[in-house]
Structure formats: structure tokens, C-alpha cells
PDB file of N, CA and C in Angstrom:
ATOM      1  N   UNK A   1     -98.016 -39.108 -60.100  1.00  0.00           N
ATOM      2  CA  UNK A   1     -97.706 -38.488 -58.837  1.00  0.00           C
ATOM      3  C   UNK A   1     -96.477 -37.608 -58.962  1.00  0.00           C
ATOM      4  N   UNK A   2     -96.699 -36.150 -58.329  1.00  0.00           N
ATOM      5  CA  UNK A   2     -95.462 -35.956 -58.177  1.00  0.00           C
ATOM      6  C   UNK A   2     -94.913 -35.476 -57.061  1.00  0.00           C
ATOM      7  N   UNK A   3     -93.262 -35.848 -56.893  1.00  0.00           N
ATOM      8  CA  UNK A   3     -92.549 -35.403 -55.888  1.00  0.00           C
ATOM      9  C   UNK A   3     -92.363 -34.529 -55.429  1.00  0.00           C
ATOM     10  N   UNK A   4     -92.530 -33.938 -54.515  1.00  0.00           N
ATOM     11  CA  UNK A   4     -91.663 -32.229 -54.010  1.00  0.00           C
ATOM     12  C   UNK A   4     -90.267 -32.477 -53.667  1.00  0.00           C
ATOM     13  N   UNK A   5     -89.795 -31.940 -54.694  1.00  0.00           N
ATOM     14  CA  UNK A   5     -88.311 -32.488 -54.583  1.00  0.00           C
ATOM     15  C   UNK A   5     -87.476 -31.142 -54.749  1.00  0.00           C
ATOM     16  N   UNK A   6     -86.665 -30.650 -53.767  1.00  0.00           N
ATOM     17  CA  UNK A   6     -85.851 -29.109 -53.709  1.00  0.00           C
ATOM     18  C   UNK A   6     -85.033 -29.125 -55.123  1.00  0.00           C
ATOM     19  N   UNK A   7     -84.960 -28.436 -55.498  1.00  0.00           N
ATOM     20  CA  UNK A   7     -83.935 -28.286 -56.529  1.00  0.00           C
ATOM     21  C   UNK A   7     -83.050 -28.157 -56.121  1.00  0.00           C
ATOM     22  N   UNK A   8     -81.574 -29.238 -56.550  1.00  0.00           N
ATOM     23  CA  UNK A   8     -79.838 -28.752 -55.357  1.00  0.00           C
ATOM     24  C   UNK A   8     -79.227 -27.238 -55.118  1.00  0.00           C
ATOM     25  N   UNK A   9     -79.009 -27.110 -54.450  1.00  0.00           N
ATOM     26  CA  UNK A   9     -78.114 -25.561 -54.560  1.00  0.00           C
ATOM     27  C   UNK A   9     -76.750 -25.937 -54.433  1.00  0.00           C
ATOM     28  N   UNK A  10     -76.027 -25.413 -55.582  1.00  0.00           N
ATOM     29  CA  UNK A  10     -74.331 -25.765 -55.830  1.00  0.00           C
ATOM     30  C   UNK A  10     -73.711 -24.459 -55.035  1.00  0.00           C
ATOM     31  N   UNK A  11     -72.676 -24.997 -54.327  1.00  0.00           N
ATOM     32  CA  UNK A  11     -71.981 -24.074 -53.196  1.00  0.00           C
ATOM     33  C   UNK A  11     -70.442 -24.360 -54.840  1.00  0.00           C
ATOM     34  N   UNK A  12     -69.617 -23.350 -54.415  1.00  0.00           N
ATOM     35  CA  UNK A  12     -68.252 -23.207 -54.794  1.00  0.00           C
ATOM     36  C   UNK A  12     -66.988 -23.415 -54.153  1.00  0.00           C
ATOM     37  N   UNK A  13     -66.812 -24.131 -53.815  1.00  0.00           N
ATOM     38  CA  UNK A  13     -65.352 -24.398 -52.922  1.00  0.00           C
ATOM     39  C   UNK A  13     -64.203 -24.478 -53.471  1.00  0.00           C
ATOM     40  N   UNK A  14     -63.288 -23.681 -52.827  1.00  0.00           N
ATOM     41  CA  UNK A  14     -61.921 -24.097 -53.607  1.00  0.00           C
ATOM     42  C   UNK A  14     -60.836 -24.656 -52.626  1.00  0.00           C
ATOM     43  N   UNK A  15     -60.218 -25.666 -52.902  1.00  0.00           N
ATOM     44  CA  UNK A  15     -58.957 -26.668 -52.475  1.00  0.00           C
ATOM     45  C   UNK A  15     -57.822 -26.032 -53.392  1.00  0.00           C
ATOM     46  N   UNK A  16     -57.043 -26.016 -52.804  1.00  0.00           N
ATOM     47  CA  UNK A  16     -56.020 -25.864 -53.612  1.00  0.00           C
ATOM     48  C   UNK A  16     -55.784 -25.185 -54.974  1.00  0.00           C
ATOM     49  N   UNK A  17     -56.548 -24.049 -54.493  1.00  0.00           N
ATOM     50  CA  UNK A  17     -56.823 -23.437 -55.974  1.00  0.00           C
ATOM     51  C   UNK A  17     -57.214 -23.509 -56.822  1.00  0.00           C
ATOM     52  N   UNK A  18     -58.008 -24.743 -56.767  1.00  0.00           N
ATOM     53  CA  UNK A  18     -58.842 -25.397 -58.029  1.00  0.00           C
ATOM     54  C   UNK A  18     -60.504 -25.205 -57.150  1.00  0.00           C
ATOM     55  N   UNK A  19     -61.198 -24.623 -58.317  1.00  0.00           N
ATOM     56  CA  UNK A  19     -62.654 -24.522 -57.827  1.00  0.00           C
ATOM     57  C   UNK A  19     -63.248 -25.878 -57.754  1.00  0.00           C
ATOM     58  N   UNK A  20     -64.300 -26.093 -57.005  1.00  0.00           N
ATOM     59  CA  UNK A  20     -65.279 -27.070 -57.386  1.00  0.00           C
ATOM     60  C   UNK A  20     -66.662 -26.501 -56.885  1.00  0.00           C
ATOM     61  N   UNK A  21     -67.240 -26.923 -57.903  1.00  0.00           N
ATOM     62  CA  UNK A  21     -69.189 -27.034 -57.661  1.00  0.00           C
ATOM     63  C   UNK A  21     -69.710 -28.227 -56.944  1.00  0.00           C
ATOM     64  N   UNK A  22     -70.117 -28.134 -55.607  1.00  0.00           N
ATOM     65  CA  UNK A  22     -70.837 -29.309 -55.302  1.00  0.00           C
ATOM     66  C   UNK A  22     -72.115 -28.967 -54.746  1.00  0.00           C
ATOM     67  N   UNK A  23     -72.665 -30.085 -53.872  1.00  0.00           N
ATOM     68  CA  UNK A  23     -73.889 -29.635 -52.938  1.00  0.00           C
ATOM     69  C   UNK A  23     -73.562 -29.722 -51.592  1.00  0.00           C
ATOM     70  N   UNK A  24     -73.637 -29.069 -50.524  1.00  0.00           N
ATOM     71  CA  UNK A  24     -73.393 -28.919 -48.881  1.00  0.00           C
ATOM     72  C   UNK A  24     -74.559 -29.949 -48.108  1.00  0.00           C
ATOM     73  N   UNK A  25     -73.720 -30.369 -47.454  1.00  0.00           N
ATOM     74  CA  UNK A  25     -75.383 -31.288 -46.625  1.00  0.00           C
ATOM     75  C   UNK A  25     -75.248 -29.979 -45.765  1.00  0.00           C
ATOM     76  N   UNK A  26     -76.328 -30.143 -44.722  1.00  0.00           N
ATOM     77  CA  UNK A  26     -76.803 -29.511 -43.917  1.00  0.00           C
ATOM     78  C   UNK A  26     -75.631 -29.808 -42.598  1.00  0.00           C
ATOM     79  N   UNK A  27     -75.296 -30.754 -42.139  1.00  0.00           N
ATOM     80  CA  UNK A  27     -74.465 -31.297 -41.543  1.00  0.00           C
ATOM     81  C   UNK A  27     -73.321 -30.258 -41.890  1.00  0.00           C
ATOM     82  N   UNK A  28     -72.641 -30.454 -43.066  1.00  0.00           N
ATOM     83  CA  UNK A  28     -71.332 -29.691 -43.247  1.00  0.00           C
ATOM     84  C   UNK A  28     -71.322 -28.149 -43.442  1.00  0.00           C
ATOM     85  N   UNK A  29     -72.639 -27.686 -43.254  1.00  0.00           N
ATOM     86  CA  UNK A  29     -73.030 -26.348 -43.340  1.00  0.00           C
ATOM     87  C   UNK A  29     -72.876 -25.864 -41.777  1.00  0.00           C
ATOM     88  N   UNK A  30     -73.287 -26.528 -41.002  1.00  0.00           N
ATOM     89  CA  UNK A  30     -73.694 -25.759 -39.022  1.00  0.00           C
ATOM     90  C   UNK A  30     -72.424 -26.353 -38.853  1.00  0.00           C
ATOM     91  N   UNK A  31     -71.305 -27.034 -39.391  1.00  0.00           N
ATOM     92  CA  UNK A  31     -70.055 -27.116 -38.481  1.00  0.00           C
ATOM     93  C   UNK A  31     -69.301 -25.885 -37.989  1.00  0.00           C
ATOM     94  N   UNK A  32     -68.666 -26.453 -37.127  1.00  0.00           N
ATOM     95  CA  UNK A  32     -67.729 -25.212 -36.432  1.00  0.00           C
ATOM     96  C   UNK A  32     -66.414 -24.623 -37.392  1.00  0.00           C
ATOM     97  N   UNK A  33     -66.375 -22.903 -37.150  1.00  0.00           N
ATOM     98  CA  UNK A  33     -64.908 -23.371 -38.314  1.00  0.00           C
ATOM     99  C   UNK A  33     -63.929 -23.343 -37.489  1.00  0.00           C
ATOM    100  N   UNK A  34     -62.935 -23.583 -38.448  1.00  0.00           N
ATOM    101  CA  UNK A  34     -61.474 -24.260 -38.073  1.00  0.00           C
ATOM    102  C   UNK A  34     -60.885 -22.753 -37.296  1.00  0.00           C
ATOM    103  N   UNK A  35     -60.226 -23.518 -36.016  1.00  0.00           N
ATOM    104  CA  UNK A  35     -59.665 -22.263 -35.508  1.00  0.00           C
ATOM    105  C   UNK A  35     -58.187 -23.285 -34.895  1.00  0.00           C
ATOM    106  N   UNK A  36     -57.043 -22.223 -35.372  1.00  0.00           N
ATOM    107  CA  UNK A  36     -55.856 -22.793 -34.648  1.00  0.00           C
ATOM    108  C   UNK A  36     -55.812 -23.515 -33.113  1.00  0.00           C
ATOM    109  N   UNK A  37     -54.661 -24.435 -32.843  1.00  0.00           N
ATOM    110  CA  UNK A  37     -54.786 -24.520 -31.548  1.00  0.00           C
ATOM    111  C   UNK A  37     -53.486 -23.220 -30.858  1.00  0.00           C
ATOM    112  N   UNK A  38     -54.760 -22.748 -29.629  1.00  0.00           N
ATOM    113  CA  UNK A  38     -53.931 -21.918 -28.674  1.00  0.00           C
ATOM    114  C   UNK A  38     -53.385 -22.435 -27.363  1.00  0.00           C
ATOM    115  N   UNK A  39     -51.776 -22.909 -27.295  1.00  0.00           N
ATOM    116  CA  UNK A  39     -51.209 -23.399 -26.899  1.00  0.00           C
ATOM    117  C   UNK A  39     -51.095 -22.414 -25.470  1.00  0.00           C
ATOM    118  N   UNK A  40     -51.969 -21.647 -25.340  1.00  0.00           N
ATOM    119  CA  UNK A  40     -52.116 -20.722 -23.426  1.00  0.00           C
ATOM    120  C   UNK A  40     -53.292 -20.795 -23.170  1.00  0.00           C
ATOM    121  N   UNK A  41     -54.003 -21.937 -23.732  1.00  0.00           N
ATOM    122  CA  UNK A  41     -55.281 -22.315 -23.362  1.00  0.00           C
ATOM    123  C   UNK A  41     -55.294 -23.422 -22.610  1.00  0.00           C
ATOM    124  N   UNK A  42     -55.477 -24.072 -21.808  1.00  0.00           N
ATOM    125  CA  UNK A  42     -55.264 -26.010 -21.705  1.00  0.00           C
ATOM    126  C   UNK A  42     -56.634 -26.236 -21.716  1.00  0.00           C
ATOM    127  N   UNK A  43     -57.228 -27.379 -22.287  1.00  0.00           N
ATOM    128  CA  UNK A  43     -58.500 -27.847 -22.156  1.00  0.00           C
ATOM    129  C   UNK A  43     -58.373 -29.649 -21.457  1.00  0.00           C
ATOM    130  N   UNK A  44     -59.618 -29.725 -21.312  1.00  0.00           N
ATOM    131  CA  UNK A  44     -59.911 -31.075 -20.818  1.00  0.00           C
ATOM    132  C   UNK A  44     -60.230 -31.974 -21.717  1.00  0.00           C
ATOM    133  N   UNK A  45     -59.676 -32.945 -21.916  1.00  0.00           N
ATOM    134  CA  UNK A  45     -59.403 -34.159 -22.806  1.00  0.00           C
ATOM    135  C   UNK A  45     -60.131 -35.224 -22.814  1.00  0.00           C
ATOM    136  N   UNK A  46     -61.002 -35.416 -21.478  1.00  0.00           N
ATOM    137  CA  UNK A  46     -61.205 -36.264 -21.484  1.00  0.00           C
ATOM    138  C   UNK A  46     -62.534 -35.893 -20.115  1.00  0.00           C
ATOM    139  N   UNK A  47     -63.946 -36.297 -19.958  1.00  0.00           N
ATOM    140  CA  UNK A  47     -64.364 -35.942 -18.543  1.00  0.00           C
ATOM    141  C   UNK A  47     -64.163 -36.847 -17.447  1.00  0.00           C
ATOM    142  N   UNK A  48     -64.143 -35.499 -16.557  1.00  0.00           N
ATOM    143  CA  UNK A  48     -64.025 -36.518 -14.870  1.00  0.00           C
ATOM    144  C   UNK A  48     -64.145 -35.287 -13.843  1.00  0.00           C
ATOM    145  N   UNK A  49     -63.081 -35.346 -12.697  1.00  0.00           N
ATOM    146  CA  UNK A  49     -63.479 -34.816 -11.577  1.00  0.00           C
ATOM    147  C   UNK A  49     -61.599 -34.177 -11.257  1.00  0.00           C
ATOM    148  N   UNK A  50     -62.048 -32.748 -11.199  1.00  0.00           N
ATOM    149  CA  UNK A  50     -60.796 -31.927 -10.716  1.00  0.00           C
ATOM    150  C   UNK A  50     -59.942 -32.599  -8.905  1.00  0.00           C
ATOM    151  N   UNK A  51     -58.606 -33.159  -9.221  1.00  0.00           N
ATOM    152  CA  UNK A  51     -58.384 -33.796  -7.541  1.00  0.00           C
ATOM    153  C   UNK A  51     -58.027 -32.341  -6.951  1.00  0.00           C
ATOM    154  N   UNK A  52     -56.835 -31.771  -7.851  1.00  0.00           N
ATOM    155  CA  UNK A  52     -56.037 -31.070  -7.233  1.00  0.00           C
ATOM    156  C   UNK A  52     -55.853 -29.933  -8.116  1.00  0.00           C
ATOM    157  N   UNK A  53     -55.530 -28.501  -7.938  1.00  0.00           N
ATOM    158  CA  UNK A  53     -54.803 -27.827  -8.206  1.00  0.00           C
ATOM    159  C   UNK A  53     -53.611 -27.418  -7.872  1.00  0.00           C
ATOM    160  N   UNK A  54     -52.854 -27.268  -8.547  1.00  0.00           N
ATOM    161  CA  UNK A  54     -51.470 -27.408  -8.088  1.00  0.00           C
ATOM    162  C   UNK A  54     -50.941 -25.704  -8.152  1.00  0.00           C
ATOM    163  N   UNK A  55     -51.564 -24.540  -9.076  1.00  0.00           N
ATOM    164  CA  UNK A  55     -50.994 -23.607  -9.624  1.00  0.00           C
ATOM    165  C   UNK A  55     -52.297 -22.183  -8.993  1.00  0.00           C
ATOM    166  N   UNK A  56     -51.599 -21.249  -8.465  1.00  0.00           N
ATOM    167  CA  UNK A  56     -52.371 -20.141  -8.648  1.00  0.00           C
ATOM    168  C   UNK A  56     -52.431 -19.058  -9.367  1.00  0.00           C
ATOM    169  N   UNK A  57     -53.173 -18.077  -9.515  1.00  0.00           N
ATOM    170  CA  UNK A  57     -53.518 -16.964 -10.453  1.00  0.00           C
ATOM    171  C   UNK A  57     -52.029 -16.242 -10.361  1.00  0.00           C
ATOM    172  N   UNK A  58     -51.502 -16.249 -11.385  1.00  0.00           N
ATOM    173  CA  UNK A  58     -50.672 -15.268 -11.530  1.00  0.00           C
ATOM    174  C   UNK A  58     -49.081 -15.922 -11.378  1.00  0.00           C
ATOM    175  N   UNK A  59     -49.084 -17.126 -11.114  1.00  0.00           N
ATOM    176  CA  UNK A  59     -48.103 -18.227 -10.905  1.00  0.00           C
ATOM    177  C   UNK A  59     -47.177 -18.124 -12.473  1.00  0.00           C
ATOM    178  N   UNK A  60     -46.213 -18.005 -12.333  1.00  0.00           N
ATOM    179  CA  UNK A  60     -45.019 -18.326 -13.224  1.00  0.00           C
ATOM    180  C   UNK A  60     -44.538 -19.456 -13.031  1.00  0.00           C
ATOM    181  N   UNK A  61     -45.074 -20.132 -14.433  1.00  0.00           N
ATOM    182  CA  UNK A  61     -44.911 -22.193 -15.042  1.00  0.00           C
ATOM    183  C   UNK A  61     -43.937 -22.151 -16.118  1.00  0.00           C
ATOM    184  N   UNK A  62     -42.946 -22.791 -15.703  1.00  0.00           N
ATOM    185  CA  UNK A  62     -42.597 -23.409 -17.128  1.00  0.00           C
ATOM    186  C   UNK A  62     -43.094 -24.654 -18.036  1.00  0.00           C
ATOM    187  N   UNK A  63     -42.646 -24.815 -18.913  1.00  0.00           N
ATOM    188  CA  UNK A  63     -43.245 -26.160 -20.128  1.00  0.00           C
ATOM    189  C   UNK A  63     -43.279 -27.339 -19.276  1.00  0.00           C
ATOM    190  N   UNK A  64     -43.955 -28.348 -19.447  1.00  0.00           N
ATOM    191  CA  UNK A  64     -44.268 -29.201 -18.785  1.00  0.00           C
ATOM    192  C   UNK A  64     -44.743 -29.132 -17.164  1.00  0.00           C
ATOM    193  N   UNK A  65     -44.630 -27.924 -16.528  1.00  0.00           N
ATOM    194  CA  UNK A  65     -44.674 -27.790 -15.064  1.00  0.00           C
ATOM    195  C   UNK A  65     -46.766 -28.467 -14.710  1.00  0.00           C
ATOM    196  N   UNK A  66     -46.762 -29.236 -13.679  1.00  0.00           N
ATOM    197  CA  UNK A  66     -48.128 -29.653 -13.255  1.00  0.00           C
ATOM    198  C   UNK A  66     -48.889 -28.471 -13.232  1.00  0.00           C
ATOM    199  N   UNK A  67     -49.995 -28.637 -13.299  1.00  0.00           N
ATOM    200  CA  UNK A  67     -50.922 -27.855 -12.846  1.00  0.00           C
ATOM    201  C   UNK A  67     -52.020 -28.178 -12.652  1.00  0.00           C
ATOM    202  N   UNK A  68     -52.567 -29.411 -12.869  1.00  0.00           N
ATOM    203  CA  UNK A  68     -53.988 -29.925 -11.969  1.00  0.00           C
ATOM    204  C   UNK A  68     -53.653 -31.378 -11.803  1.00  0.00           C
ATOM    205  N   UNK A  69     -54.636 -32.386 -11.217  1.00  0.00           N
ATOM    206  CA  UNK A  69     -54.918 -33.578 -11.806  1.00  0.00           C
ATOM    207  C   UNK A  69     -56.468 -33.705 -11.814  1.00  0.00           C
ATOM    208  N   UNK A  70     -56.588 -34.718 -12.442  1.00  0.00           N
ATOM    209  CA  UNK A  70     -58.070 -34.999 -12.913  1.00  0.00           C
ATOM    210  C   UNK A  70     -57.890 -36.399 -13.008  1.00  0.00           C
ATOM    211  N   UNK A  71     -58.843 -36.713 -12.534  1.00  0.00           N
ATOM    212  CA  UNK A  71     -59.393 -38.206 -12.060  1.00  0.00           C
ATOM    213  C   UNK A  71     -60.531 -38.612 -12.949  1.00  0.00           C
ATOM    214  N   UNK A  72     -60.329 -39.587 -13.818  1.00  0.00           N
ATOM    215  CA  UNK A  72     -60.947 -39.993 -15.481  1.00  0.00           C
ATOM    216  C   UNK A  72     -60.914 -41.421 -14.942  1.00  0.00           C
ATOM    217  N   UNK A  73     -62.377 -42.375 -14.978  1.00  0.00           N
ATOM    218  CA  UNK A  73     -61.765 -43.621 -14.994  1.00  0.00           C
ATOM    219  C   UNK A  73     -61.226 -44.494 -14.152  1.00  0.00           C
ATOM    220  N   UNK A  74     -60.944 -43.987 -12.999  1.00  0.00           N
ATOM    221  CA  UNK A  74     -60.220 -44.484 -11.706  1.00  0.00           C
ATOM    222  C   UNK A  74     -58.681 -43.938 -12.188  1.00  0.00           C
ATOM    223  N   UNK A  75     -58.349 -43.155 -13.003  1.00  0.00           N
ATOM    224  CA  UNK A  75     -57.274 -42.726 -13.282  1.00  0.00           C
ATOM    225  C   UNK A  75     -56.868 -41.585 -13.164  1.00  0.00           C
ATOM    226  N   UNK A  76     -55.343 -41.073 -12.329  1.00  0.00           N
ATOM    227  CA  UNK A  76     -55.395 -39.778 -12.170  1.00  0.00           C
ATOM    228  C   UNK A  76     -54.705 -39.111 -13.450  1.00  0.00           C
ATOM    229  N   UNK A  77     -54.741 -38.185 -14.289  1.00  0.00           N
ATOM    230  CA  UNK A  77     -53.975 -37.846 -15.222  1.00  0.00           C
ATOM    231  C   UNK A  77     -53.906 -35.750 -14.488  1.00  0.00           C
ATOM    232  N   UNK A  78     -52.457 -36.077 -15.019  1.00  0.00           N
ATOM    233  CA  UNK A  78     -51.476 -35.002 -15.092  1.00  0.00           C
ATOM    234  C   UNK A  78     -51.428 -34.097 -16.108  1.00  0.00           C
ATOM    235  N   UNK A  79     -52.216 -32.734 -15.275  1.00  0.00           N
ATOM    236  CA  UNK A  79     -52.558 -31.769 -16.827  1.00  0.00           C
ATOM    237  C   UNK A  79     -51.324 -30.840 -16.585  1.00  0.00           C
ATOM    238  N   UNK A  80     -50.320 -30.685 -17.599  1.00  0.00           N
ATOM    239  CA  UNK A  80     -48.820 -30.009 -17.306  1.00  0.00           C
ATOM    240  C   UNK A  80     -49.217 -28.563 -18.502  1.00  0.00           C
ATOM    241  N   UNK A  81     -48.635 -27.688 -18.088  1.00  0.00           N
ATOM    242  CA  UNK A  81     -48.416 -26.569 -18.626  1.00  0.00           C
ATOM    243  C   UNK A  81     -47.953 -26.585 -20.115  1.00  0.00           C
ATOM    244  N   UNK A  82     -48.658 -26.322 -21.567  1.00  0.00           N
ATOM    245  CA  UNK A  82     -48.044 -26.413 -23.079  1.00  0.00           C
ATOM    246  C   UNK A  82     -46.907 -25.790 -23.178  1.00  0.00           C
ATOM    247  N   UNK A  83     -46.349 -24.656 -22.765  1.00  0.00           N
ATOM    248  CA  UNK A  83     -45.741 -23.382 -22.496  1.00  0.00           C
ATOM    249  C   UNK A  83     -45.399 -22.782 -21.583  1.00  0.00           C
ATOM    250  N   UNK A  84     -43.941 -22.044 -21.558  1.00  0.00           N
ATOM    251  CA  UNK A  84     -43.996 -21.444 -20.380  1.00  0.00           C
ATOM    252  C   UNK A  84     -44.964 -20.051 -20.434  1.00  0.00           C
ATOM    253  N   UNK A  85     -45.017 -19.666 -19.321  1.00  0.00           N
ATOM    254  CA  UNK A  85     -45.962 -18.604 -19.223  1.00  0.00           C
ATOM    255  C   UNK A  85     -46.585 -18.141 -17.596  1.00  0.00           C
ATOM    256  N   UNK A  86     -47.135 -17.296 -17.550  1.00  0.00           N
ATOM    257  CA  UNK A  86     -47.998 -16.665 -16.228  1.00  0.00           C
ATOM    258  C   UNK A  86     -49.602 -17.571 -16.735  1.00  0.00           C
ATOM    259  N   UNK A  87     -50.312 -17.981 -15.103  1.00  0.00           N
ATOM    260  CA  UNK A  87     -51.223 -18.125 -15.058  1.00  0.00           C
ATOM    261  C   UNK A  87     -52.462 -17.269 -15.116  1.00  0.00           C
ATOM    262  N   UNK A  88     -53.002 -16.819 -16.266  1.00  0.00           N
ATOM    263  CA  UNK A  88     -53.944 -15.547 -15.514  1.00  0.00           C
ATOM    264  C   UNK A  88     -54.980 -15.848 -15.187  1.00  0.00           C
ATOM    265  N   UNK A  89     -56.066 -17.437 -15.720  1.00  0.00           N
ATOM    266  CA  UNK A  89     -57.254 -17.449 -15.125  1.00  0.00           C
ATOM    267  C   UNK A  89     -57.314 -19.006 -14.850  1.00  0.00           C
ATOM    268  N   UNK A  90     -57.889 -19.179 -13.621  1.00  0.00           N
ATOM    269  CA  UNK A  90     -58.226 -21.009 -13.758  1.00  0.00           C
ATOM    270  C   UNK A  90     -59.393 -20.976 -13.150  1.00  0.00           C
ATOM    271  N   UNK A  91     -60.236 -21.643 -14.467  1.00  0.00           N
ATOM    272  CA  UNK A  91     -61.592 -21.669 -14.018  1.00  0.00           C
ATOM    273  C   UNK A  91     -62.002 -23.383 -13.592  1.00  0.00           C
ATOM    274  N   UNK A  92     -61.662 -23.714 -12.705  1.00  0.00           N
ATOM    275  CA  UNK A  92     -62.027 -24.732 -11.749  1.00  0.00           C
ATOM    276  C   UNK A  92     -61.130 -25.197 -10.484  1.00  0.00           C
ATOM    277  N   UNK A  93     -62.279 -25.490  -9.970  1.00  0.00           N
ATOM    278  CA  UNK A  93     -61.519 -25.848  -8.590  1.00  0.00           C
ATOM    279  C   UNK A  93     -61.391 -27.363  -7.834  1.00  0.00           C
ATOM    280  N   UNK A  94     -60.870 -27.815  -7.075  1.00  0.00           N
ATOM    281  CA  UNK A  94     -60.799 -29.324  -6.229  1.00  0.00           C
ATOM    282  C   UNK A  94     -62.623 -29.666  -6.450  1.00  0.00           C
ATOM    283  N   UNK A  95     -62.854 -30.872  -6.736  1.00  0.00           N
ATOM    284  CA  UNK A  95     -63.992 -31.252  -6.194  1.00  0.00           C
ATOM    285  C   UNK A  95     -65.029 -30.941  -7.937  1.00  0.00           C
ATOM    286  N   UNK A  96     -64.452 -30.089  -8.872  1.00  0.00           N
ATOM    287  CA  UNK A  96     -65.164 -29.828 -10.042  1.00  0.00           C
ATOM    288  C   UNK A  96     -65.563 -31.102 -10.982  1.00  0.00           C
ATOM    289  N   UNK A  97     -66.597 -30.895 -11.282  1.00  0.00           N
ATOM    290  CA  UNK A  97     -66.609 -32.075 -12.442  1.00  0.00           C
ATOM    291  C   UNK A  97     -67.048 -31.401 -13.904  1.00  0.00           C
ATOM    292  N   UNK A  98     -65.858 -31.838 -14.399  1.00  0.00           N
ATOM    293  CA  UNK A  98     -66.242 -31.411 -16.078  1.00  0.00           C
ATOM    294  C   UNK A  98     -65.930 -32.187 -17.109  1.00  0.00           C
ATOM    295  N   UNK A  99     -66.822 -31.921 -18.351  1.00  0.00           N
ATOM    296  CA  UNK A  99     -66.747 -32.489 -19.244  1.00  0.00           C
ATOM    297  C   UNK A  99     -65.790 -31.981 -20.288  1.00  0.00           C
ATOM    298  N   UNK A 100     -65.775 -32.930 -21.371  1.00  0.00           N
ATOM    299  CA  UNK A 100     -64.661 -32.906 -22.279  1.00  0.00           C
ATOM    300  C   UNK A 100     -64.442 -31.666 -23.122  1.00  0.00           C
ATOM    301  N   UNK A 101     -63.639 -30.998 -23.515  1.00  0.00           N
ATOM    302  CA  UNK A 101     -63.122 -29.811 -23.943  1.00  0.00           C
ATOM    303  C   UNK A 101     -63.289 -28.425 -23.355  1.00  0.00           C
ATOM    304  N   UNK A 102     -63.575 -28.942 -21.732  1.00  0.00           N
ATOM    305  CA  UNK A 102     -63.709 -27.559 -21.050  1.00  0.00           C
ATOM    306  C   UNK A 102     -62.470 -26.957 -20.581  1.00  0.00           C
ATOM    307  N   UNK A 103     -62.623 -25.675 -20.566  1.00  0.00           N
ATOM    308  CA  UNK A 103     -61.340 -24.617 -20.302  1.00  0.00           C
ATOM    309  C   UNK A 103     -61.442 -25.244 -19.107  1.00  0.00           C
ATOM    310  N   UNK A 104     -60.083 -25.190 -19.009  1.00  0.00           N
ATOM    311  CA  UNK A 104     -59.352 -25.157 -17.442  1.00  0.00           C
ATOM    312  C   UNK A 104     -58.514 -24.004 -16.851  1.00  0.00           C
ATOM    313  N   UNK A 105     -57.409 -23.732 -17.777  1.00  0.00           N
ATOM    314  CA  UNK A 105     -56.532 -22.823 -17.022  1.00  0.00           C
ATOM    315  C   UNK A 105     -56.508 -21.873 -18.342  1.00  0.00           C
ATOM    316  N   UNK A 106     -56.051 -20.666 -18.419  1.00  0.00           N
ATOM    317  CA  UNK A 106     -55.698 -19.440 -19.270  1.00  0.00           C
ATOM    318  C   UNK A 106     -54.459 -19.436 -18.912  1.00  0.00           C
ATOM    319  N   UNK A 107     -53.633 -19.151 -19.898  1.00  0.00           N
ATOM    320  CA  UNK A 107     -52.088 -18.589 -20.136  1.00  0.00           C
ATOM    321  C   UNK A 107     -52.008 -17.399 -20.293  1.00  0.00           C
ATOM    322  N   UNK A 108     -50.795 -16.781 -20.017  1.00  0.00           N
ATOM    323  CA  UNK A 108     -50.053 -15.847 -20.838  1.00  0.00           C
ATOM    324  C   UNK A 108     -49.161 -15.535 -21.656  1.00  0.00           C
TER     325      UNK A 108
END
């Protein structure tokens, strides 16, 4: 009997300046790539339900200043500003429900 068996395909990666030959699963092929974090972005951490907004379009925040809460859990958590900066977009409102790593507010 025989198998149909793919022959491997060796990808080239280099670490640290040193090459290596391996094989890619499929898995580590469709991942996302690495992108810095942008600290005038805020995202959602965790899902639940928008209570409050605290900040409007165009609002001048400093570091730590509130700007929503979100209700996770029976818990309210305090989403504070990374940076100071101008508000330029907040895409949700009182009453929103979102899930985990959704934009909330835009910086400047």
C-alpha cells in the first residue's frame, strides 16, 4: 500500500541572525503579524457592556484621565486614557456591548 504523503516544504527563518530550515504548520502560517502597541488607541480587555462615557470628541485628556466604564462580570472597570492627548474618535456609546479587543476611543 501506498501513502499519499506531501513531501515537507522547508521555510528559512532567521532568529538572531542565525538561519534555520524548518517546516511551518499551517497554524503558524495564517497568524497575524506582529504589530507594535499604539498607545492612542485604547482597546477592550475584556467583554461586557459600555455604562458610561465620560469624554467627548475632541476633549483634551491627560495620562490616566477616565474615559469610559465598562461593566465585565458584575464589575465596573475604569478605562483611563494611556497618554495625554485629544480625543478624535469614540466609537461606542452608553448601553454598547462589546467584545474583547474592540476599539473604543482614538487618540491623538
Amino acid at each position: 500500500m501506498e501513502e499519499n504523503k506531501e513531501t515537507p516544504v522547508f521555510k528559512t527563518i532567521i532568529i538572531d541572525n542565525i538561519k534555520y530550515k524548518t517546516t511551518l504548520t499551517k497554524k503558524f502560517m495564517a497568524r497575524k503579524s506582529y504589530e507594535p502597541i499604539n498607545f492612542n488607541k485604547v482597546y477592550s480587555f475584556i467583554p461586557g457592556t459600555v455604562r458610561k462615557v465620560f469624554v467627548k470628541e475632541g476633549a483634551k485628556v491627560k495620562k490616566g484621565a477616565q474615559l469610559l466604564e465598562l461593566e465585565a462580570m458584575k464589575m465596573v472597570n475604569n478605562i483611563t486614557a494611556p497618554v495625554d492627548g485629544i480625543v478624535t474618535k469614540i466609537n461606542v456609546k452608553s448601553g454598547d456591548l462589546v467584545s474583547k479587543s474592540v476599539l473604543l476611543v482614538e487618540m491623538n
